[in-house]
C-alpha atoms as a PDB file:
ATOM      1  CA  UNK A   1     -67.191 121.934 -45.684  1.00  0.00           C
ATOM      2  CA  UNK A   2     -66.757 118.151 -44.371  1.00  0.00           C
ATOM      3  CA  UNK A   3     -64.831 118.923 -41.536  1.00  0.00           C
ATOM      4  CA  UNK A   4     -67.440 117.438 -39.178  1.00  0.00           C
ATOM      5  CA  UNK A   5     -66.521 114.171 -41.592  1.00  0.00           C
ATOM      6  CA  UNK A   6     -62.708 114.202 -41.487  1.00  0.00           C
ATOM      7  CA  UNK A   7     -60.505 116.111 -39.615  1.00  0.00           C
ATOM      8  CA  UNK A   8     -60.944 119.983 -39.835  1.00  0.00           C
ATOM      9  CA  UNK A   9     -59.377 123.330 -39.152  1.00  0.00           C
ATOM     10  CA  UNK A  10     -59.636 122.843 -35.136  1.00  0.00           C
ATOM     11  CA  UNK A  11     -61.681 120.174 -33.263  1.00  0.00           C
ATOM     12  CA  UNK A  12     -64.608 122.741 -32.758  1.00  0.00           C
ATOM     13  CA  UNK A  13     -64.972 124.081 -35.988  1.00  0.00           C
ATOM     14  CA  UNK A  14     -66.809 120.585 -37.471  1.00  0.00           C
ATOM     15  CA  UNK A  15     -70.492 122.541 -36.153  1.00  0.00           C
ATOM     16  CA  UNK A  16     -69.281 125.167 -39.305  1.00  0.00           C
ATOM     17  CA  UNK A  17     -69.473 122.467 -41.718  1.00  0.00           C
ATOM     18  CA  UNK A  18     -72.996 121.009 -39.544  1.00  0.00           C
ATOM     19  CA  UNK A  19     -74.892 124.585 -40.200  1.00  0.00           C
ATOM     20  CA  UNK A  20     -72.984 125.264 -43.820  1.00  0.00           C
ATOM     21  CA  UNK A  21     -75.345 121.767 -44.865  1.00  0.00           C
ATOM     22  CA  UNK A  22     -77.976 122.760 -43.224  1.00  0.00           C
ATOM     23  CA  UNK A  23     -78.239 126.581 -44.310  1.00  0.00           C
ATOM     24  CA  UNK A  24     -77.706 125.256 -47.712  1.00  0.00           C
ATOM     25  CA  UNK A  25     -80.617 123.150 -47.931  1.00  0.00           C
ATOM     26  CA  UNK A  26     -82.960 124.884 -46.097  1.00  0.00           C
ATOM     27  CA  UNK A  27     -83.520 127.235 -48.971  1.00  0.00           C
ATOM     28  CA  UNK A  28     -84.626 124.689 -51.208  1.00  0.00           C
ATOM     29  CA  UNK A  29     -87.030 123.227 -48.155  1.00  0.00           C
ATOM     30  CA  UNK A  30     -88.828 126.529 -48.053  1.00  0.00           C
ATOM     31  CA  UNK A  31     -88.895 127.610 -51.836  1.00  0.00           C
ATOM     32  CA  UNK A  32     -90.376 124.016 -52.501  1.00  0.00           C
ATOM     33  CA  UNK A  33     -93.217 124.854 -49.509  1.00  0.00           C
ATOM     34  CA  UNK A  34     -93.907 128.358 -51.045  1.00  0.00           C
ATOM     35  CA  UNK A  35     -94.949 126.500 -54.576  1.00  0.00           C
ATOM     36  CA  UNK A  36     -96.442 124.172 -53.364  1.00  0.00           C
ATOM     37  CA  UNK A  37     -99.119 126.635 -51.684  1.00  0.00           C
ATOM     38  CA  UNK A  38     -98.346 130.022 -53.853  1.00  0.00           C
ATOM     39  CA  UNK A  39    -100.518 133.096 -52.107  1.00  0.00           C
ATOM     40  CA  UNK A  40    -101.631 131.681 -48.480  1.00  0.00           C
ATOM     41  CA  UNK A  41    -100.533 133.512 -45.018  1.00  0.00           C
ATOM     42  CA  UNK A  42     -98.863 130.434 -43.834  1.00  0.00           C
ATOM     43  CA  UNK A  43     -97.260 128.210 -46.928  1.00  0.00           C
ATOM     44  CA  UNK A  44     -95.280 126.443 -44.119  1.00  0.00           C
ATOM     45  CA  UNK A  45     -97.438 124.247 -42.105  1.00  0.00           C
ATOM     46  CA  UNK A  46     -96.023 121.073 -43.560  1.00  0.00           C
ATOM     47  CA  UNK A  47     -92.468 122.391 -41.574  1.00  0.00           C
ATOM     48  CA  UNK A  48     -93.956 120.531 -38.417  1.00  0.00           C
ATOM     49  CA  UNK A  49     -94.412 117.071 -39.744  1.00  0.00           C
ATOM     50  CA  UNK A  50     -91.189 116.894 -41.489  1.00  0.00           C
ATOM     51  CA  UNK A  51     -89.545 118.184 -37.800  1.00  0.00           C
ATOM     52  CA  UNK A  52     -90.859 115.570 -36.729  1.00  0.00           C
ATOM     53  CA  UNK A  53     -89.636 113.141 -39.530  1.00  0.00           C
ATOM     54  CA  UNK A  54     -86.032 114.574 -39.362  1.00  0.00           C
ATOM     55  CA  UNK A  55     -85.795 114.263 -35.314  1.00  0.00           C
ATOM     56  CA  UNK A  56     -87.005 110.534 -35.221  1.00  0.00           C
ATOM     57  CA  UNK A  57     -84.945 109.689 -38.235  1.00  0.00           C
ATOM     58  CA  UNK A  58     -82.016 111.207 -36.649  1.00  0.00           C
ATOM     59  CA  UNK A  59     -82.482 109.682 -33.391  1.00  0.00           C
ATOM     60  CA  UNK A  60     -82.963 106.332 -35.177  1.00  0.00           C
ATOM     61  CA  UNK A  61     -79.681 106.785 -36.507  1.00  0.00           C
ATOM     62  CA  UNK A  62     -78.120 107.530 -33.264  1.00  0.00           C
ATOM     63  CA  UNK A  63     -79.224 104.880 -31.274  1.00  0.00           C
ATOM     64  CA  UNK A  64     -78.188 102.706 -34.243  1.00  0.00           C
ATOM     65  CA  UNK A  65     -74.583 103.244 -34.289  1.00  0.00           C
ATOM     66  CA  UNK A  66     -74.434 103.195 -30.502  1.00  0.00           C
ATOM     67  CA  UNK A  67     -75.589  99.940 -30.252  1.00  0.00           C
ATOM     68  CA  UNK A  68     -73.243  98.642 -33.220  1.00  0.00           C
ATOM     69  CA  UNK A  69     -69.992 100.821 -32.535  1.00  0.00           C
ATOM     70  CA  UNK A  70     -67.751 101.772 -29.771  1.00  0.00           C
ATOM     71  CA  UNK A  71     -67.960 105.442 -29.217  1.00  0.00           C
ATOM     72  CA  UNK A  72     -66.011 107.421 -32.080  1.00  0.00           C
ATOM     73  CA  UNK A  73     -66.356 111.555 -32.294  1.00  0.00           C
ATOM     74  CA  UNK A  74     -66.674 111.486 -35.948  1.00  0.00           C
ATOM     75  CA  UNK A  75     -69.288 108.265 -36.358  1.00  0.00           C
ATOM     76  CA  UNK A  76     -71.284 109.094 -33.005  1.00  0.00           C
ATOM     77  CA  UNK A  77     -71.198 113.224 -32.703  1.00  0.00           C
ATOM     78  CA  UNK A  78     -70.402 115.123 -35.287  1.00  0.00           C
ATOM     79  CA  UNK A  79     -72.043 113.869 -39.137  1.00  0.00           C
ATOM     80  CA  UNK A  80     -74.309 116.162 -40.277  1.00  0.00           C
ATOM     81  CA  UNK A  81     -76.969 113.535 -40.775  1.00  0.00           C
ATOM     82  CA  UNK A  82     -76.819 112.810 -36.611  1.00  0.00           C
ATOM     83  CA  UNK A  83     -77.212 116.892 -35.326  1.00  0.00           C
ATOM     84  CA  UNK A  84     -79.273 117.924 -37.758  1.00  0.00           C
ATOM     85  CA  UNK A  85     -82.310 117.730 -35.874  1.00  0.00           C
ATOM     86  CA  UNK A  86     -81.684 120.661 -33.396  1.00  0.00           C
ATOM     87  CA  UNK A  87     -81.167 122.991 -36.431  1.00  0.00           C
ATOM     88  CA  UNK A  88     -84.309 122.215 -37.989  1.00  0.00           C
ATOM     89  CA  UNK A  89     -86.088 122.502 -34.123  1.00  0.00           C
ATOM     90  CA  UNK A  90     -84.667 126.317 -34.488  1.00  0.00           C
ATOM     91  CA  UNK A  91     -86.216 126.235 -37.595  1.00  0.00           C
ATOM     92  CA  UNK A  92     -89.655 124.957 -35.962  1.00  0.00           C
ATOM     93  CA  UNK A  93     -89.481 127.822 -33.326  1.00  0.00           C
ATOM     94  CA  UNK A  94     -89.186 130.303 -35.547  1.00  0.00           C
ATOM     95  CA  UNK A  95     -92.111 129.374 -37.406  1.00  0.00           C
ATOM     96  CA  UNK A  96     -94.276 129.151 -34.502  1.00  0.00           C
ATOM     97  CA  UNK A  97     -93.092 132.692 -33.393  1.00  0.00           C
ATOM     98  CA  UNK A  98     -94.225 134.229 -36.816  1.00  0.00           C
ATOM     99  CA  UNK A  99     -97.195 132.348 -38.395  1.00  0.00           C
ATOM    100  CA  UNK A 100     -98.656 130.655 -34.793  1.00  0.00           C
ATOM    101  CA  UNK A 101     -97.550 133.226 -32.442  1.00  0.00           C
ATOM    102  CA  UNK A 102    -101.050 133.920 -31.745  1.00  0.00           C
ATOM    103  CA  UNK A 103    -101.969 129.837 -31.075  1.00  0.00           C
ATOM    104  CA  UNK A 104     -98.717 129.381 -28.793  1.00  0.00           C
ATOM    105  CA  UNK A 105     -98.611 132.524 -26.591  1.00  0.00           C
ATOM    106  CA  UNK A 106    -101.284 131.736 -24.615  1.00  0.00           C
ATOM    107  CA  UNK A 107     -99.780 128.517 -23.949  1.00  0.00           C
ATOM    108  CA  UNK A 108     -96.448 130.458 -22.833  1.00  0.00           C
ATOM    109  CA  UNK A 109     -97.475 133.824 -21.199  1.00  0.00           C
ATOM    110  CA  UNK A 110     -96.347 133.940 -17.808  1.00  0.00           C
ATOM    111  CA  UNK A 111     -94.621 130.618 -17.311  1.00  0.00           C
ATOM    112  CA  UNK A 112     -91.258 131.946 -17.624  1.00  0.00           C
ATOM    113  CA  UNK A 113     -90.170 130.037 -14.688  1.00  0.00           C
ATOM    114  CA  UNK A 114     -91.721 126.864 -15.410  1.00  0.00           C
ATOM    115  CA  UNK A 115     -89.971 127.105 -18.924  1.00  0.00           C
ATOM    116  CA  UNK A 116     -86.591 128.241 -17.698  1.00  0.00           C
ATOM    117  CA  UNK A 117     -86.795 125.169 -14.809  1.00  0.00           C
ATOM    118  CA  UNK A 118     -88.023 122.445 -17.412  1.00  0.00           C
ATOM    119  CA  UNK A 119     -85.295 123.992 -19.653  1.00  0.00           C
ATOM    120  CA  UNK A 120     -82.175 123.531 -16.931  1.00  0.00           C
ATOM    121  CA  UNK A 121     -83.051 119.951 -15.747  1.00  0.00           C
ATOM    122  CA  UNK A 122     -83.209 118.844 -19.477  1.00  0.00           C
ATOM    123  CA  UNK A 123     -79.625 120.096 -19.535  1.00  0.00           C
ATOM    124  CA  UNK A 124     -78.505 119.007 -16.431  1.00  0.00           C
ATOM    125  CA  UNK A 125     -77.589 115.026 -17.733  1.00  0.00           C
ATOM    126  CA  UNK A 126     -74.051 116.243 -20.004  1.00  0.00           C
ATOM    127  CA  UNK A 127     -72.747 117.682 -16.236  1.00  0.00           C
ATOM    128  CA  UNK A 128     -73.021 114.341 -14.476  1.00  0.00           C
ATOM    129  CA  UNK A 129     -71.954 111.722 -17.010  1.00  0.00           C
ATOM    130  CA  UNK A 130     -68.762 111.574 -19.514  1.00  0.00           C
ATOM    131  CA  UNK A 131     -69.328 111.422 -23.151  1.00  0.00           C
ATOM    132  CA  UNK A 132     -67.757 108.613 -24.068  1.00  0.00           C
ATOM    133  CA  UNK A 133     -68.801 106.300 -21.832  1.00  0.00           C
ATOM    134  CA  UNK A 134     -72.540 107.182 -21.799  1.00  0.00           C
ATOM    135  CA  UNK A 135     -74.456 106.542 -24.880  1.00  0.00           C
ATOM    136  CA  UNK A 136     -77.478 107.861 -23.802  1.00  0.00           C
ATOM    137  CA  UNK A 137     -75.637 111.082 -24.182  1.00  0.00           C
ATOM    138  CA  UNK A 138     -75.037 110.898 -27.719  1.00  0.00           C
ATOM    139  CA  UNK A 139     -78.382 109.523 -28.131  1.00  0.00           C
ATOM    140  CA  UNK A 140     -81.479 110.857 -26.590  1.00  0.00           C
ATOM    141  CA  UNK A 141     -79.315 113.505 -24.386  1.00  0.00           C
ATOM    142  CA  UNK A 142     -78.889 115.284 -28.100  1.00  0.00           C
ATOM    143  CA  UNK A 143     -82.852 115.791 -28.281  1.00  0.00           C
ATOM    144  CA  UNK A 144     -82.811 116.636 -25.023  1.00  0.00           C
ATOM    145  CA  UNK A 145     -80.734 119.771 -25.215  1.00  0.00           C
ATOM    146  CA  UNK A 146     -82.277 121.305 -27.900  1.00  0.00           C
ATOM    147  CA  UNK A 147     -85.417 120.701 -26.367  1.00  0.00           C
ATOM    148  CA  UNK A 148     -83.894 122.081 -23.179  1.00  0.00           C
ATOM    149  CA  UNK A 149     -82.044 125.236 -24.810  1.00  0.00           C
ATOM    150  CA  UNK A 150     -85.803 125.527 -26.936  1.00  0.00           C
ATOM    151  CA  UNK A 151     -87.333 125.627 -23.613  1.00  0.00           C
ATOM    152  CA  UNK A 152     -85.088 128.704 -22.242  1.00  0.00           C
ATOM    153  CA  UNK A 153     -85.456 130.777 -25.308  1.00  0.00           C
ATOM    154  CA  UNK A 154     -89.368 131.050 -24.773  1.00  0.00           C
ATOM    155  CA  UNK A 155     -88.432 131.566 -21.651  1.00  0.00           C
ATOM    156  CA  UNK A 156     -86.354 134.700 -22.350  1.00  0.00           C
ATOM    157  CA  UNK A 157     -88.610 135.952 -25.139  1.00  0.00           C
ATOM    158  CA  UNK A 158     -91.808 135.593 -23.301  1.00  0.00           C
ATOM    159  CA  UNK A 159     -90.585 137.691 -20.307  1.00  0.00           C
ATOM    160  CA  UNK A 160     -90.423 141.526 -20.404  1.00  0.00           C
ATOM    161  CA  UNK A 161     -86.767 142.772 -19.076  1.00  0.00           C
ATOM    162  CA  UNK A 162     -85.357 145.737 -17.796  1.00  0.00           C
ATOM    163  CA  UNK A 163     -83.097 147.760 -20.142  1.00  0.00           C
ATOM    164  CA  UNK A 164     -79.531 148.019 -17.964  1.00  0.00           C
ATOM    165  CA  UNK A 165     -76.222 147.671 -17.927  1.00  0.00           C
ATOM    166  CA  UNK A 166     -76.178 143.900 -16.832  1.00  0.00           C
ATOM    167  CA  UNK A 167     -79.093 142.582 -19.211  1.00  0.00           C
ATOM    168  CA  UNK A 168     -77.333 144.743 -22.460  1.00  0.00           C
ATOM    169  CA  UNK A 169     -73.828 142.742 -21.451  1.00  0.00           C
ATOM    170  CA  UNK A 170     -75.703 139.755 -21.434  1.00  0.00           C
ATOM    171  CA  UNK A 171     -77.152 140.263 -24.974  1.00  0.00           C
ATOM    172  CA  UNK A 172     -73.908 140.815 -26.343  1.00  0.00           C
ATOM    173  CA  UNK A 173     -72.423 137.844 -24.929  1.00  0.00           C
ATOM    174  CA  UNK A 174     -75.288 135.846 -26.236  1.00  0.00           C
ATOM    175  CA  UNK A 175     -75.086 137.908 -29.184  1.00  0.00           C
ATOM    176  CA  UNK A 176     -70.792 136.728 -29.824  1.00  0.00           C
ATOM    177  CA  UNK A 177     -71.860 133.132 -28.486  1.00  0.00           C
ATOM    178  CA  UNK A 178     -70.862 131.432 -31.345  1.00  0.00           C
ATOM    179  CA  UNK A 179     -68.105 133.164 -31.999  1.00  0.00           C
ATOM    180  CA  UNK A 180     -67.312 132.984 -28.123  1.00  0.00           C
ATOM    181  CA  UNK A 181     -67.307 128.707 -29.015  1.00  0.00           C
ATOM    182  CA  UNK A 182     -65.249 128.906 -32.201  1.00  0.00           C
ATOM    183  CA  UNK A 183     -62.395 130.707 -30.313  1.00  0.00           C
ATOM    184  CA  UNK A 184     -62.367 129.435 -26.398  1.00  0.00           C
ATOM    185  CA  UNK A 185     -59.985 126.596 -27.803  1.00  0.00           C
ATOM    186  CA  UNK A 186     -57.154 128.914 -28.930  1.00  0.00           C
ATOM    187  CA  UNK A 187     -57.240 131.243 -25.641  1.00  0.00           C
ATOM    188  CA  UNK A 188     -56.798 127.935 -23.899  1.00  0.00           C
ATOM    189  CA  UNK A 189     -54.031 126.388 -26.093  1.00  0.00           C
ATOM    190  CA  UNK A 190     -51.929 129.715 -26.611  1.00  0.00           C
ATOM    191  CA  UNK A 191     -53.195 132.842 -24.842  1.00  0.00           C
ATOM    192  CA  UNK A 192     -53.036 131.580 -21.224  1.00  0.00           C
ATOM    193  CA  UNK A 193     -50.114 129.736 -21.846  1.00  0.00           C
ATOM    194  CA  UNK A 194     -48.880 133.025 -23.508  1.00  0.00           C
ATOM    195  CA  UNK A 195     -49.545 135.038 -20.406  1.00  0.00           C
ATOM    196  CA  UNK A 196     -47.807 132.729 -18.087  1.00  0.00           C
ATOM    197  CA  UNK A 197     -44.642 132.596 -19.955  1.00  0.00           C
ATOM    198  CA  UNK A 198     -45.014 136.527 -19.690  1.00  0.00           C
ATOM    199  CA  UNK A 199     -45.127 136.876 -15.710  1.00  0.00           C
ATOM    200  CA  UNK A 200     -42.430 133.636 -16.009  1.00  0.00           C
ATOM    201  CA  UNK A 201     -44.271 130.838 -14.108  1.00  0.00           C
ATOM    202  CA  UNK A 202     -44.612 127.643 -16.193  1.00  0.00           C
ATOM    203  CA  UNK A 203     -48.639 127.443 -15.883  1.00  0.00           C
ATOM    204  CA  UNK A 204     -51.213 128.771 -13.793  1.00  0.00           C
ATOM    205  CA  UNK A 205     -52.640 127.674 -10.883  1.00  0.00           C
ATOM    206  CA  UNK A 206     -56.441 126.056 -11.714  1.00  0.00           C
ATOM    207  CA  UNK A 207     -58.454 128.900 -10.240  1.00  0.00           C
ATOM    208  CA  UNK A 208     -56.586 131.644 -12.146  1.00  0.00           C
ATOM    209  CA  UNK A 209     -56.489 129.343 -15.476  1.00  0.00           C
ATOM    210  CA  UNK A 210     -60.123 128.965 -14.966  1.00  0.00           C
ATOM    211  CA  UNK A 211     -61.104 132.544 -14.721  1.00  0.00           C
ATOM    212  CA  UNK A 212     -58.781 133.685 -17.112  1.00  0.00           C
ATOM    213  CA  UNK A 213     -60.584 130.964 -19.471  1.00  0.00           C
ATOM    214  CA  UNK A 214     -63.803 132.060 -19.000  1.00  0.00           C
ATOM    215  CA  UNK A 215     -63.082 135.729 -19.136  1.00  0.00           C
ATOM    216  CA  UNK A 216     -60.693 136.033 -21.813  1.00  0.00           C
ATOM    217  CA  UNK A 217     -62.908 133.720 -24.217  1.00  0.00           C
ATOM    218  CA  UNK A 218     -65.871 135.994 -23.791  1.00  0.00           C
ATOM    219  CA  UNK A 219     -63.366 139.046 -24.732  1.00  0.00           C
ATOM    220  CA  UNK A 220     -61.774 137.482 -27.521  1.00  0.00           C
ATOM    221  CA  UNK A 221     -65.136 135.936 -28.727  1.00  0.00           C
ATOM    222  CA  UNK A 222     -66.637 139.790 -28.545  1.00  0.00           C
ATOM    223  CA  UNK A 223     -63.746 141.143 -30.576  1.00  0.00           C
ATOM    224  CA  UNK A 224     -64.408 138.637 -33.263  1.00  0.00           C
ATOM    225  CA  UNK A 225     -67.595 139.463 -33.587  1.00  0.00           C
ATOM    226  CA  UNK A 226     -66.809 142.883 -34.165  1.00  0.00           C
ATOM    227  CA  UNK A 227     -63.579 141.902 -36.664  1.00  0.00           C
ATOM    228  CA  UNK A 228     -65.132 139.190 -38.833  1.00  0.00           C
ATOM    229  CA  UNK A 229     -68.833 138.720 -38.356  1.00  0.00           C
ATOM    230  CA  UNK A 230     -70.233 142.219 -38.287  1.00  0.00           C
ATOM    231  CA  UNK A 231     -68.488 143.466 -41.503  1.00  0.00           C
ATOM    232  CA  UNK A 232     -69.349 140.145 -43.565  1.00  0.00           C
ATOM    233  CA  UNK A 233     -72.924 140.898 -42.376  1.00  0.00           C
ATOM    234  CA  UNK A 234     -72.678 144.040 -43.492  1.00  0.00           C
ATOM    235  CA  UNK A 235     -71.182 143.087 -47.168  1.00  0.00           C
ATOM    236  CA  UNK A 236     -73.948 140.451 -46.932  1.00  0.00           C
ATOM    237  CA  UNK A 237     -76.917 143.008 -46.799  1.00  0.00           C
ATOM    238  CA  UNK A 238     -74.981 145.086 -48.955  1.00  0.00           C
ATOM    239  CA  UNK A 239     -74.962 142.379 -51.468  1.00  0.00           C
ATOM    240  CA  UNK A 240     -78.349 140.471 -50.880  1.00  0.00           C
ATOM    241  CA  UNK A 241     -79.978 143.745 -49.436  1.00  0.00           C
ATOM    242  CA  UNK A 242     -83.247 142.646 -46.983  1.00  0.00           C
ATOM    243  CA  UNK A 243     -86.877 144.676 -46.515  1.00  0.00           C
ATOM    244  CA  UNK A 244     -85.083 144.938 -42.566  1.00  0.00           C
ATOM    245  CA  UNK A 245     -82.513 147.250 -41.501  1.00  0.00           C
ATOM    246  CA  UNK A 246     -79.337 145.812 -41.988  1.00  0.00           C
ATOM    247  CA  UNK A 247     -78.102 143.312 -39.169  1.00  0.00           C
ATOM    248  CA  UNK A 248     -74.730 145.027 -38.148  1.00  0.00           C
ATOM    249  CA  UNK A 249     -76.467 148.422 -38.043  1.00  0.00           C
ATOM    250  CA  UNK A 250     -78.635 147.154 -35.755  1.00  0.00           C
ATOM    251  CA  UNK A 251     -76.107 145.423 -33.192  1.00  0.00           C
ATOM    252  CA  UNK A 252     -76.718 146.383 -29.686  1.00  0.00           C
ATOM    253  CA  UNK A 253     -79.954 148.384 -30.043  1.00  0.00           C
ATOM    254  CA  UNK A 254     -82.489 148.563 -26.917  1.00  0.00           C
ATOM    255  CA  UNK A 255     -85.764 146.495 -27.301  1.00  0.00           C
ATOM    256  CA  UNK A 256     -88.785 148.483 -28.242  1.00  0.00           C
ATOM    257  CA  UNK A 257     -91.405 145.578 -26.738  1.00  0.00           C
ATOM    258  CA  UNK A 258     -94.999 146.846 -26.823  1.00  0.00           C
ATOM    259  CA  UNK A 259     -96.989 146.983 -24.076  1.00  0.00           C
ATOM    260  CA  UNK A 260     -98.426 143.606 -24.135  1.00  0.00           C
ATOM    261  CA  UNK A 261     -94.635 142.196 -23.658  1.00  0.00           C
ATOM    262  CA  UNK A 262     -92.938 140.228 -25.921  1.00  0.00           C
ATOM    263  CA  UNK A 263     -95.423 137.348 -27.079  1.00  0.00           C
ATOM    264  CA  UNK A 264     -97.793 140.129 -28.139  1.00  0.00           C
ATOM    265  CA  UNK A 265     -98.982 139.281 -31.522  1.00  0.00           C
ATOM    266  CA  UNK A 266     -97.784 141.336 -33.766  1.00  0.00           C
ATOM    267  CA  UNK A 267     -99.442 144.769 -34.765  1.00  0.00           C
ATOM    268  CA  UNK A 268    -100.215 143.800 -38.579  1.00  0.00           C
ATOM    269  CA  UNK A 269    -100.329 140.627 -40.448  1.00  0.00           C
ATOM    270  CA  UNK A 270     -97.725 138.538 -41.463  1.00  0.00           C
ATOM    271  CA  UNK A 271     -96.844 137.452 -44.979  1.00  0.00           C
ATOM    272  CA  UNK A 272     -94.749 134.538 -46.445  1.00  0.00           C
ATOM    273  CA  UNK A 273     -92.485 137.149 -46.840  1.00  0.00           C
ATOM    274  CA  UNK A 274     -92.009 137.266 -42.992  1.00  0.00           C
ATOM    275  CA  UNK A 275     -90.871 133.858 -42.774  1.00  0.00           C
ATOM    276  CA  UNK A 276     -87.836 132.595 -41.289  1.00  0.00           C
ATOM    277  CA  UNK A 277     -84.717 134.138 -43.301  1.00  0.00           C
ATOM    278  CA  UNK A 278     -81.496 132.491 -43.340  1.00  0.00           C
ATOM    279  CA  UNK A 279     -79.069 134.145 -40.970  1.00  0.00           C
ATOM    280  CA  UNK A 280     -81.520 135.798 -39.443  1.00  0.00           C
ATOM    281  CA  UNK A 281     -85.409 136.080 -38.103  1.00  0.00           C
ATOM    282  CA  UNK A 282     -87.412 139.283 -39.179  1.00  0.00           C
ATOM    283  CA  UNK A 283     -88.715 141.336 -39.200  1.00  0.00           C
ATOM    284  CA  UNK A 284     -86.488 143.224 -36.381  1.00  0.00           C
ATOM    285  CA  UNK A 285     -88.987 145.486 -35.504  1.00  0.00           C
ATOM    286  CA  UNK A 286     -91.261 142.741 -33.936  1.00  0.00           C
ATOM    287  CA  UNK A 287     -88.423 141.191 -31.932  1.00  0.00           C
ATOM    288  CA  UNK A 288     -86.597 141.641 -28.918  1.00  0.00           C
ATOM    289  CA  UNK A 289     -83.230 142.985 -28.671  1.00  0.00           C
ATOM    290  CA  UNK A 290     -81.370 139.761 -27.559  1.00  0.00           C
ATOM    291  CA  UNK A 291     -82.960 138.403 -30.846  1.00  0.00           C
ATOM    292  CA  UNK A 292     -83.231 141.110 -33.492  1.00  0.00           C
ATOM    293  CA  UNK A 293     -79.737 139.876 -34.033  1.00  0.00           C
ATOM    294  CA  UNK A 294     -79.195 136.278 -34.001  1.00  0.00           C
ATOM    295  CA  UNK A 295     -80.549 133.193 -36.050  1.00  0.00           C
ATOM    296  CA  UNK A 296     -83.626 131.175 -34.479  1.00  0.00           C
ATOM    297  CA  UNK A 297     -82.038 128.009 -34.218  1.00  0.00           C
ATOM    298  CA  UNK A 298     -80.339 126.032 -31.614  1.00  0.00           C
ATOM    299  CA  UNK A 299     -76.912 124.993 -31.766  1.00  0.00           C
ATOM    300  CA  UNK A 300     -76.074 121.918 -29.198  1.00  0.00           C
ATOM    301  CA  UNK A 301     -72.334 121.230 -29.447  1.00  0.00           C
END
């Protein structure tokens, strides 16, 4: 639980403790909303100024510390109160795709490529500078990748793909990402070193150690999925039942977009009970496939 504050289970795993914080208080965020405006179609609005509070403050704080302290992992990257602003923009996007879809898809519909090109240059600055050494990394470069990743994900949604082979893999990948992160660390520590000792060379060359990295964390990261995450899904909707289908019954279904594509608004009203739900957006049937079973928010590690 404070792994991102002292030394955890593996160097990765401090983003567990980041979204454990955050997933805890968001409830409260949202319950205090709903009261304060009890029986309106939208008792969320005031989500979009406190964004905005939260991502100055936490930029504040970031440019602070990098202007007083040499860089250290646990002071400049990984405190809750520096990364949470990227959670809570997840949060802001999956507001806007429930109770403003109609406002915002305009604004989106048919700039797919203009989204997915402003999207890759604002993550193009982590590839061409080291960590440590650049503070505007750890400072604005935080904002903007979760601007950047925000600006992909309309991409995705607002375009209408073809249902094959190639875009279904790519929707389970997406689906195991996280999983895919938690894990890449131990198939580069043990499993590849594993498999060399097998075939009795000391280490790989770099090109095989780098495919058999990428490949093997997908693999193991899709397993996982399947082993941990699906079934505690499933004991969570068995516990905390939802008005969707449950989320593990619905891994790997095809889309059903209308035929307006995917920022059609949707065919009835929504409710404060559509809201954003925690582990989840719903409902399912108004979402695409690659989303139906992930959590709106953006993770930037």
């Amino acid at each position: 639980f404070l792994q991102n504050y002292f030394n955890g289970i593996a160097l990765q795993t401090w983003s567990l403790a980041v979204e454990e914080h955050f997933y805890l208080g968001l409830p409260f965020l949202l319950i205090l909303l709903a009261a304060r405006r009890p029986g309106v179609a939208d008792p969320f609005r005031a989500l979009v100024p406190v964004f905005w509070m939260v991502a100055i403050a936490a930029l504040t704080l970031r440019i602070r510390l990098a202007a007083q302290l040499p860089f250290s992992l646990r002071v400049h990257y990984t405190p809750t109160h520096l990364r949470v602003d990227p959670l809570f923009f997840g949060v802001l996007l999956a507001y806007f795709w429930h109770f403003r879809r109609p406002v915002i898809a305009p604004l989106l519909a048919g700039r797919t490529r203009q989204l997915a090109g402003i999207g890759l240059l604002l993550l193009l600055p982590p590839f061409f500078a080291m960590r440590e050494r650049t503070p505007f990394l750890y400072t604005f470069g935080f904002t903007l990748c979760y601007l950047g990743s925000g600006a992909l994900l309309l991409a995705a949604v607002g375009k209408d793909w073809p249902r094959n082979a190639v875009i279904h893999l790519l929707a389970r990948i997406g689906e195991s990402s996280y999983a895919i992160y938690l894990w890449h660390s131990l198939v580069l520590s043990w499993i590849i070193p594993s498999l060399a000792g097998l075939v009795g060379v000391k280490e790989f060359p770099f090109e095989v150690t780098l495919s058999l990295y990428l490949v093997l964390s997908i693999v193991v990261g899709l397993v996982m999925t399947r082993l941990i995450e699906v079934p505690i899904l499933r004991l969570r909707d068995r516990l905390v039942p939802s008005r969707g289908r449950p989320l593990a019954d619905r891994s790997g279904e095809e889309a059903q977009a209308g035929p307006q594509g995917d920022f059609a608004a949707p065919s009835v009203p929504l409710t404060p009970r559509d809201t954003i739900r925690i582990g989840r957006i719903g409902p399912p049937d108004r979402l695409p496939s690659d989303l139906r079973s992930r959590q709106l928010n953006i993770n930037i590690i």
